[in-house]
N, C-alpha and C. Protein backbone atom coordinates (compact mmCIF):
# COMPACT_ATOMS: atom_id res chain seq x y z
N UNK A 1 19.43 -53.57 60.29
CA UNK A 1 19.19 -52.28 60.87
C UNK A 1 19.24 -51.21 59.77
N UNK A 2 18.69 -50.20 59.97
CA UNK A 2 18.00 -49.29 58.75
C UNK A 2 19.34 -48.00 58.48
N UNK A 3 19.97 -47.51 57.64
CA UNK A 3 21.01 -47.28 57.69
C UNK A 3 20.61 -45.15 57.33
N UNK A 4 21.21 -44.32 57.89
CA UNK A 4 20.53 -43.27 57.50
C UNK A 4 22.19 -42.13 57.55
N UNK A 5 21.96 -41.96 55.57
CA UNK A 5 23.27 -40.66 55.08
C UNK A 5 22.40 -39.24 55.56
N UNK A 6 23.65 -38.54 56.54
CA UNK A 6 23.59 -37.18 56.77
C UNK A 6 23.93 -36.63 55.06
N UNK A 7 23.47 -35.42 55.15
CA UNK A 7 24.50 -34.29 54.17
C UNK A 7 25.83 -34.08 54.08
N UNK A 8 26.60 -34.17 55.41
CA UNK A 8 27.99 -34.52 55.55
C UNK A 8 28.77 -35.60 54.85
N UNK A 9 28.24 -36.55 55.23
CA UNK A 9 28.16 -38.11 55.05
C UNK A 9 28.26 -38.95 55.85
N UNK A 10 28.10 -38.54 57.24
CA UNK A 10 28.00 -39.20 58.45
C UNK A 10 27.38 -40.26 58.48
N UNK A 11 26.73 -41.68 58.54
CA UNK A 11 25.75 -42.78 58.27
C UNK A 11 25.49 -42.86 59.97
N UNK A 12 24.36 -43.04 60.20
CA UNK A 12 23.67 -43.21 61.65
C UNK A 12 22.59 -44.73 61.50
N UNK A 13 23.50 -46.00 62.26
CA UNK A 13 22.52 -46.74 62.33
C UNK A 13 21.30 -47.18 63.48
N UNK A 14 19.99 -47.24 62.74
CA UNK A 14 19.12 -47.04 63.53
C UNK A 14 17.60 -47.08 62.91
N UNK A 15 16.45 -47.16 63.80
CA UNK A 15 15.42 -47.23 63.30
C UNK A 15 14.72 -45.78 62.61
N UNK A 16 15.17 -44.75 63.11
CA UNK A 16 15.12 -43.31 62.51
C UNK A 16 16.25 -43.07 62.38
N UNK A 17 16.41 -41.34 61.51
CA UNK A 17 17.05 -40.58 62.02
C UNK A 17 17.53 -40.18 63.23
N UNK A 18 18.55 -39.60 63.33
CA UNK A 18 18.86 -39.03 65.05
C UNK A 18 18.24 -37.58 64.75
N UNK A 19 17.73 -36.93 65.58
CA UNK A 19 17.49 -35.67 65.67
C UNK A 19 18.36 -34.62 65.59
N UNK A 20 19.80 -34.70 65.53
CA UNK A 20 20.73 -33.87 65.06
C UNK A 20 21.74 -35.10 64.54
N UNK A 21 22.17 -34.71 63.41
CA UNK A 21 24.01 -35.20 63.10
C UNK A 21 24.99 -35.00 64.36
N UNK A 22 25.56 -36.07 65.15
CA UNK A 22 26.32 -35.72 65.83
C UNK A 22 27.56 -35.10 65.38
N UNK A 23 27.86 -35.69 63.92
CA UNK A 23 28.83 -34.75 63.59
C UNK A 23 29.03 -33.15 62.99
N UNK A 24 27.80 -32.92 62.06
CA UNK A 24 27.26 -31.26 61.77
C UNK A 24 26.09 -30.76 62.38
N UNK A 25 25.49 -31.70 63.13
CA UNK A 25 24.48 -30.75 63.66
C UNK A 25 23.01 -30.41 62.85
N UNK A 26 23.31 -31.29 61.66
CA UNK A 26 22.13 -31.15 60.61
C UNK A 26 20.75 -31.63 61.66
N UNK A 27 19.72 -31.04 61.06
CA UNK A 27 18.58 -31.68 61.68
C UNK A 27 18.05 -33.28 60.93
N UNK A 28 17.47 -33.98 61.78
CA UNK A 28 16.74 -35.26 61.18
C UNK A 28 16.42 -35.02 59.60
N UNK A 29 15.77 -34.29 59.11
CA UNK A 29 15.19 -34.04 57.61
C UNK A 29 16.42 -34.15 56.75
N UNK A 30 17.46 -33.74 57.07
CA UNK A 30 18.84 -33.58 56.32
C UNK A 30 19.52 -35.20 55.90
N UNK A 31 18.64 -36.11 56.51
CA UNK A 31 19.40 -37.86 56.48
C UNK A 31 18.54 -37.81 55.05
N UNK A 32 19.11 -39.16 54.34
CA UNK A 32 18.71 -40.10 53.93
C UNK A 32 18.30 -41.48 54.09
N UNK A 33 17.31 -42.45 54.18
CA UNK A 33 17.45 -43.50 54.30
C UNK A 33 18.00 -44.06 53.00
N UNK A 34 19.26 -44.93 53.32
CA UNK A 34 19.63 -45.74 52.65
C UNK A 34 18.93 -47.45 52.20
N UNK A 35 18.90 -47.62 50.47
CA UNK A 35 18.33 -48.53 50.70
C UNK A 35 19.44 -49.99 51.33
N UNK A 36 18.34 -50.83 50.96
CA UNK A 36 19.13 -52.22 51.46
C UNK A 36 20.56 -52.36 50.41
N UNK A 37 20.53 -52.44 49.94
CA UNK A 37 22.13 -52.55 48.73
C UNK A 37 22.94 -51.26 49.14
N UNK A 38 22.35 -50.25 49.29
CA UNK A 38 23.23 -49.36 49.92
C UNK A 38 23.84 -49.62 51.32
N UNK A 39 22.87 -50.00 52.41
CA UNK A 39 23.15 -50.06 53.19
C UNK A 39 24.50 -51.62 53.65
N UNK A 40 23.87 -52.73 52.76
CA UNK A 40 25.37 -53.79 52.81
C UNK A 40 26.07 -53.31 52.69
N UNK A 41 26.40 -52.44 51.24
CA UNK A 41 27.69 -52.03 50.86
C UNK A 41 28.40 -51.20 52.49
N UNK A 42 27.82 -50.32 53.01
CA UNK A 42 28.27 -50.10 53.89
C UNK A 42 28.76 -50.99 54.80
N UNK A 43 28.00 -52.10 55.40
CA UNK A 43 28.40 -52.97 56.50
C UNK A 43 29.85 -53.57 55.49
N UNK A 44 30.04 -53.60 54.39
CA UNK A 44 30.87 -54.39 53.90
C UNK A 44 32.02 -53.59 53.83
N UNK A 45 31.89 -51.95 53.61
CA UNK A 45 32.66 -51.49 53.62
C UNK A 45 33.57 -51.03 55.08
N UNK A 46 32.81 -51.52 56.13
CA UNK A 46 33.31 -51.17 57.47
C UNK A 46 33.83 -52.49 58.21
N UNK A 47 33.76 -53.34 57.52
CA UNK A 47 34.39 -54.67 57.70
C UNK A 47 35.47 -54.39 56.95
N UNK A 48 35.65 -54.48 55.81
CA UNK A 48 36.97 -54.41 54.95
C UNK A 48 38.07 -52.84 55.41
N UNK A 49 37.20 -51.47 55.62
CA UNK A 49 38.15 -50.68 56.42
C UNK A 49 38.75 -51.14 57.61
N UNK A 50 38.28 -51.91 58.45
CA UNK A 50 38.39 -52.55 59.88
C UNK A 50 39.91 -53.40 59.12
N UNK A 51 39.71 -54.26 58.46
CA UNK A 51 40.76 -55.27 58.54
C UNK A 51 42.00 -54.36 57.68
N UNK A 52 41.68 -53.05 56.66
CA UNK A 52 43.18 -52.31 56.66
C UNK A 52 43.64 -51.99 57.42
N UNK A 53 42.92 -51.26 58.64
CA UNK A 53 43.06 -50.68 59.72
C UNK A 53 44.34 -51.66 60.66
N UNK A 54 43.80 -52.99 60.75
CA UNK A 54 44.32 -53.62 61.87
C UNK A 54 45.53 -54.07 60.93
N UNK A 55 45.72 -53.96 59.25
CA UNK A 55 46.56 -54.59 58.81
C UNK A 55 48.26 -53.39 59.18
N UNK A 56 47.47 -52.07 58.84
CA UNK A 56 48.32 -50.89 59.23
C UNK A 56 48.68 -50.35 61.04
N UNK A 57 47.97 -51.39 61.56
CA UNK A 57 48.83 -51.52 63.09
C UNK A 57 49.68 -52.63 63.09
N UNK A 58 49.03 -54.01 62.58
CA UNK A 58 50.78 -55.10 62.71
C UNK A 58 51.53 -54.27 61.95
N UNK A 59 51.62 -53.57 60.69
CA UNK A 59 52.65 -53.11 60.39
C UNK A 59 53.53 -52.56 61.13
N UNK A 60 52.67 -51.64 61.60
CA UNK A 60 53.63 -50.76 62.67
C UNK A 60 53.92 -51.51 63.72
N UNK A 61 53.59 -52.28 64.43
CA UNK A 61 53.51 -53.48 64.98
C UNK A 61 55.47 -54.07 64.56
N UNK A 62 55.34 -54.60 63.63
CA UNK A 62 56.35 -55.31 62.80
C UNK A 62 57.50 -54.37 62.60
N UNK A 63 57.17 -52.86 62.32
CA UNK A 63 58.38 -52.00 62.10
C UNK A 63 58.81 -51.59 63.69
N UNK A 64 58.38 -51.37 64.45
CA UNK A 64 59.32 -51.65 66.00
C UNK A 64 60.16 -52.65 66.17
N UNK A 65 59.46 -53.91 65.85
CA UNK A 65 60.10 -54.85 65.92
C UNK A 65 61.72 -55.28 65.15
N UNK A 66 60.97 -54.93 63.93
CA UNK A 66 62.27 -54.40 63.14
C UNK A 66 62.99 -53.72 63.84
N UNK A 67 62.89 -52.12 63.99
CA UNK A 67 64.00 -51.35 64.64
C UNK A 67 64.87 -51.85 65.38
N UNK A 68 63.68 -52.51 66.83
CA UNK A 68 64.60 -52.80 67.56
C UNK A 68 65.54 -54.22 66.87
N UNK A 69 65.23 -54.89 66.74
CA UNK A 69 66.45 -55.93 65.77
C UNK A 69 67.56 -55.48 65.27
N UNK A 70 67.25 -54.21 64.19
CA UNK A 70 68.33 -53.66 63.53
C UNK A 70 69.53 -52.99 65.19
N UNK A 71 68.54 -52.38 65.42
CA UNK A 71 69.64 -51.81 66.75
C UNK A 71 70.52 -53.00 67.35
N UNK A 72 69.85 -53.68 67.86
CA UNK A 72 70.71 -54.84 68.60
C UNK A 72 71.84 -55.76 67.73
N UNK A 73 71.83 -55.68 66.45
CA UNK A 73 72.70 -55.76 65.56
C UNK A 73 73.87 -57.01 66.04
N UNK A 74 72.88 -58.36 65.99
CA UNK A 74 73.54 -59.58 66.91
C UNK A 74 74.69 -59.86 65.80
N UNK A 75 74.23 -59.89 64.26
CA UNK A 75 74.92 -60.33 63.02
C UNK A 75 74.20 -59.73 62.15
N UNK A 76 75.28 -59.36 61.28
CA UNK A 76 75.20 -59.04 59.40
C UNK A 76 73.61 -59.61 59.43
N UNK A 77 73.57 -61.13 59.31
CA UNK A 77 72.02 -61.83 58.50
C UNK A 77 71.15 -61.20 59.24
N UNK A 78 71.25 -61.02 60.47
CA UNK A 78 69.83 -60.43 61.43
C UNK A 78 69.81 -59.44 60.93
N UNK A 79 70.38 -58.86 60.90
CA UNK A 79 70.17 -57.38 60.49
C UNK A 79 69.61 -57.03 59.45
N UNK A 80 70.37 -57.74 58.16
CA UNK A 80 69.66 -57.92 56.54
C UNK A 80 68.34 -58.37 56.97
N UNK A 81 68.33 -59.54 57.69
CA UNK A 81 66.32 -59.99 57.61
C UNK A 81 65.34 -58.85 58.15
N UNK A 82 65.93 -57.66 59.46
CA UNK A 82 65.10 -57.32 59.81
C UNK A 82 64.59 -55.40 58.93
N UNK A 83 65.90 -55.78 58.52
CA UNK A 83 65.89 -54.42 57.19
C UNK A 83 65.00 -54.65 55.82
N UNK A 84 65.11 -56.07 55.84
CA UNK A 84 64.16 -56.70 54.91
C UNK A 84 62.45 -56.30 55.20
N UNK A 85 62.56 -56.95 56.00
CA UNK A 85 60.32 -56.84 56.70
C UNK A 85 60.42 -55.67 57.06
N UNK A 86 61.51 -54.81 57.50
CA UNK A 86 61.08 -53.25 57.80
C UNK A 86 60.25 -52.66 56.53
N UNK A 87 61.04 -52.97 55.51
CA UNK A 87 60.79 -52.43 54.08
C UNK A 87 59.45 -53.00 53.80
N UNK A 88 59.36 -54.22 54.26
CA UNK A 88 57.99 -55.09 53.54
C UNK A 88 56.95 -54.56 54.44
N UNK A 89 57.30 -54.19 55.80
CA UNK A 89 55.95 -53.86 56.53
C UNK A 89 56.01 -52.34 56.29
N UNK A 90 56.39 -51.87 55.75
CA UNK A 90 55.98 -50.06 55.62
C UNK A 90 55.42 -50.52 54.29
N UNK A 91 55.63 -51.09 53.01
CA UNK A 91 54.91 -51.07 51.84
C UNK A 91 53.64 -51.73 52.34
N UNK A 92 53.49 -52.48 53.16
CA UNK A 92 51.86 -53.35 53.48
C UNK A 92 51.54 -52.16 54.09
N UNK A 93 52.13 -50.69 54.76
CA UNK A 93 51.56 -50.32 55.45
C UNK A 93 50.59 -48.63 54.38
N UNK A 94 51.72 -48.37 53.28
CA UNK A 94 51.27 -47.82 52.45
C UNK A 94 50.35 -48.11 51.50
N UNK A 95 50.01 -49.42 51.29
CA UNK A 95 49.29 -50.31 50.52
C UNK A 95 47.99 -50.12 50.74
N UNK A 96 47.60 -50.37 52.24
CA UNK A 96 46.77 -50.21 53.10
C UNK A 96 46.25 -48.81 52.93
N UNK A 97 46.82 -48.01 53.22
CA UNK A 97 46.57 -46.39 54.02
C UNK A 97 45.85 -46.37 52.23
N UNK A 98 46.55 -46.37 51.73
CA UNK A 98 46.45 -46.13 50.42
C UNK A 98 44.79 -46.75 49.34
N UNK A 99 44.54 -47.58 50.03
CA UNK A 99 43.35 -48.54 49.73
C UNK A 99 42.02 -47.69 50.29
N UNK A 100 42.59 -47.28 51.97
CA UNK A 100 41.97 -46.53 52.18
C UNK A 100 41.17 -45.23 51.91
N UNK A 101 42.41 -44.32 51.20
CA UNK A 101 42.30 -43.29 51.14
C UNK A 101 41.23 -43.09 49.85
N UNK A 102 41.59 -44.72 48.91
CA UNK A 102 40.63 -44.71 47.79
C UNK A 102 39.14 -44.82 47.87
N UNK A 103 38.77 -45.81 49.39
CA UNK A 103 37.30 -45.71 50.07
C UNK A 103 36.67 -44.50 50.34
N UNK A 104 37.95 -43.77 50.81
CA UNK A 104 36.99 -42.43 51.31
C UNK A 104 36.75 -41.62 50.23
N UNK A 105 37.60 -41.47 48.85
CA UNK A 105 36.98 -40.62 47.87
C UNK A 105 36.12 -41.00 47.39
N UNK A 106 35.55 -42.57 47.22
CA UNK A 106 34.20 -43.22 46.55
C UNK A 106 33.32 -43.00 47.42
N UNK A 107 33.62 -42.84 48.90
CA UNK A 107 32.28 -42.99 50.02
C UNK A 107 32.12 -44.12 50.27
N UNK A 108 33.22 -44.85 50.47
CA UNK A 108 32.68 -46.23 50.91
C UNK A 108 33.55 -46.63 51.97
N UNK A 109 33.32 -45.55 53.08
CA UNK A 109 34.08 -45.74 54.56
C UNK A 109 33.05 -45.66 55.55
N UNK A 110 31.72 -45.40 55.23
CA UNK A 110 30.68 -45.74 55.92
C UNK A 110 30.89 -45.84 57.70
């Protein structure tokens, strides 16, 4: 499918342009068609944002889980293990965000 950059950087997939940017409102003339290498990179880049994405919900996912562990505070070791992956799932979770944040300054959050 034919991949088309607003001025914003909005990407609209499709056989044209849309007649406005849903996100600025630009008119059709304002796209680009992207070529084919441009346009993978995108599908590739919205696959690989997708899986930080879902990696920075188990995190958070994992740090509830944590909490609640630490709260219930059955023993010393439970507690150490779940203070442990608390720590490990907020760094997977900064890791992530962080990977991200580097897509969107290159433009490759498509």
């Amino acid at each position: 499918m034919k991949k088309w950059k607003c001025i914003c950087g909005y990407i609209h997939d499709g056989d044209e342009a849309p007649h406005a940017c849903p996100k600025c409102g630009a008119p059709a003339d304002k796209f680009t068609l992207l070529d084919d290498k441009q346009a993978q990179l995108v599908e590739r880049s919205r696959h690989t944002n997708s899986l930080h994405c879902r990696l920075v919900d188990l995190s958070r996912q994992i740090e509830h889980v944590c909490k609640d562990g630490i709260d219930d505070k059955l023993d010393p070791g439970c507690v150490k293990v779940f203070e442990a992956s608390l720590a490990h799932a907020y760094e997977m979770m900064k890791l992530a965000m962080t990977e991200m944040q580097g897509h969107i300054a290159k433009g490759k959050w498509g």
